[in-house]
Each structure stands twice: as structure tokens, then as C-alpha cells.
Protein backbone atom coordinates (compact mmCIF):
# COMPACT_ATOMS: atom_id res chain seq x y z
CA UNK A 1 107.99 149.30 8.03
CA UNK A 2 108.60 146.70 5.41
CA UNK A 3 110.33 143.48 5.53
CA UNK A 4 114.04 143.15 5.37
CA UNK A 5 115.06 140.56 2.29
CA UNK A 6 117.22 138.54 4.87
CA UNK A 7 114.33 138.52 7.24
CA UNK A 8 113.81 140.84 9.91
CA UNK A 9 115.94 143.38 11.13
CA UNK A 10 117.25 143.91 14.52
CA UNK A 11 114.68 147.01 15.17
CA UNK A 12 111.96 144.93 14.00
CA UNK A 13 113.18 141.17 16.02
CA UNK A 14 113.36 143.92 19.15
CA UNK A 15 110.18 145.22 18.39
CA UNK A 16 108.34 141.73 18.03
CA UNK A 17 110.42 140.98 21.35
CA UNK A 18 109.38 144.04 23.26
CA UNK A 19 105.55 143.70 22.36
CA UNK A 20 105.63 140.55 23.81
CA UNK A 21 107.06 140.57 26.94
CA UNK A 22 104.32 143.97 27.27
CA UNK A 23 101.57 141.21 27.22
CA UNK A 24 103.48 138.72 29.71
CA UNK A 25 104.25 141.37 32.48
CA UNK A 26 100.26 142.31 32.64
CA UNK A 27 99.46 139.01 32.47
CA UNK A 28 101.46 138.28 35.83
CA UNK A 29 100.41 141.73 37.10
CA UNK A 30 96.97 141.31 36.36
CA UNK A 31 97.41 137.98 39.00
CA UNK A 32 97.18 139.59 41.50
CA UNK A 33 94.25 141.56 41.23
CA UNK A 34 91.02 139.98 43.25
CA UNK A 35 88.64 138.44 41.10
CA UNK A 36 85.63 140.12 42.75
CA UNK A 37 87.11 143.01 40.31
CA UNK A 38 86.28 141.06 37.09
CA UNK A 39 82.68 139.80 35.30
CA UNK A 40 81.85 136.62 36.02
CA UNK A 41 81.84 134.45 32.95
CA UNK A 42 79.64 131.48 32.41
CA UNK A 43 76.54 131.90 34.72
CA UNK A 44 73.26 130.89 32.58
CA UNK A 45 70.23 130.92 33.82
CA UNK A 46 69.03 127.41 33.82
CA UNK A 47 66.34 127.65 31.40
CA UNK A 48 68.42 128.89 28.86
CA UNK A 49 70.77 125.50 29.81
CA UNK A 50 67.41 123.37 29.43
CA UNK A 51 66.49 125.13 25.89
CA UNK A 52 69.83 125.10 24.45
CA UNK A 53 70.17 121.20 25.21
CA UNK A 54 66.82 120.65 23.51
CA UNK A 55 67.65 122.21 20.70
CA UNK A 56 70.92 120.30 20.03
CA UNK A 57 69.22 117.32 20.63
CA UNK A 58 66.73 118.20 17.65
CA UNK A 59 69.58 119.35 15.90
CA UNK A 60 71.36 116.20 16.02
CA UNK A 61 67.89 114.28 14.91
CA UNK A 62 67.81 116.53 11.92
CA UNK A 63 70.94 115.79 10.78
CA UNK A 64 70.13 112.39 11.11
CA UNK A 65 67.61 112.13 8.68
CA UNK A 66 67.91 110.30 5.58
CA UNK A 67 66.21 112.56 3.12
CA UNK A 68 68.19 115.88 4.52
CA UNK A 69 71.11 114.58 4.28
CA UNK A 70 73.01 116.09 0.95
CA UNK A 71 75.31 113.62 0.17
CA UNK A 72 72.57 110.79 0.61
CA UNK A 73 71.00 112.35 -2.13
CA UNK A 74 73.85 112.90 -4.33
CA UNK A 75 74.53 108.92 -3.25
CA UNK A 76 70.63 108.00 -4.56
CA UNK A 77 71.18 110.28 -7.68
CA UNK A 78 73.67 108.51 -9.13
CA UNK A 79 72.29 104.94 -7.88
CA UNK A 80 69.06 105.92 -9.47
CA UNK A 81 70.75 106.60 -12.54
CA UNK A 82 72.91 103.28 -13.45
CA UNK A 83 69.98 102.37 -15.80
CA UNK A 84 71.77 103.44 -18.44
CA UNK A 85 70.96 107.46 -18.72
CA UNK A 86 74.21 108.05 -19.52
CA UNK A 87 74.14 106.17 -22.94
């Protein structure tokens, strides 16, 4: 199926239209299905919790840094080289 020059045809705005209301009616059906029936998302163990907060937390200190940091050493490049290197 291509695309009509004037936009989309009726077959294809009814397709589009049909998909969609596909994906709302099992969206409300799926409502009413007990969530004992579904994974439960978002249990961590809590030394995974602990870990991944530490190493955010050295993340954040690395970025930090002043000699890591790319564009403070672009910034020191060119300060360095007002000397008159560029003659």
C-alpha cells in the first residue's frame, strides 16, 4: 500500500482507525484480569538497590572532575594558547 497524493485514502484512514481501537478494547479487557496473573515488575533485591546507588554516586564524582571533563580541556586548550601560537 502506498500513499495517496491527497493523503490517505478512506481504506487506509479506516485501517489506521480500526488498528487502533484493536489496542483500546484489550486494553479495557485486559482490566479486568487479576493481577496475580501478571509478573511482578520492579522487585530488586536490596543489594542490587545498595550497589546501583553507589555506583551513581561515583559516577556523578567522575563527572565532576576537572581533568575528565572534555570541554574543560578544550576550555584550557585554547586559554593555554592566547600566547600568540596562532601568529
Amino acid at each position: 500500500m502506498g500513499v495517496h497524493v491527497n493523503g490517505l485514502t478512506l481504506l487506509q484512514w479506516l485501517l489506521s482507525v480500526g488498528i487502533s481501537l484493536v489496542s483500546l478494547v484489550i486494553n479495557f479487557l485486559l482490566k479486568f484480569i487479576s493481577e496475580k496473573w501478571f509478573p511482578e515488575m520492579g522487585d530488586e533485591n536490596k543489594d542490587d538497590v545498595v550497589a546501583a546507588k553507589e555506583d551513581y554516586s561515583r559516577l556523578l564524582k567522575f563527572r565532576k572532575t576537572r581533568e575528565l571533563s572534555s570541554s574543560m580541556r578544550q576550555g584550557n586548550f585554547i586559554k593555554n594558547k592566547e600566547g600568540g601560537s596562532f601568529k
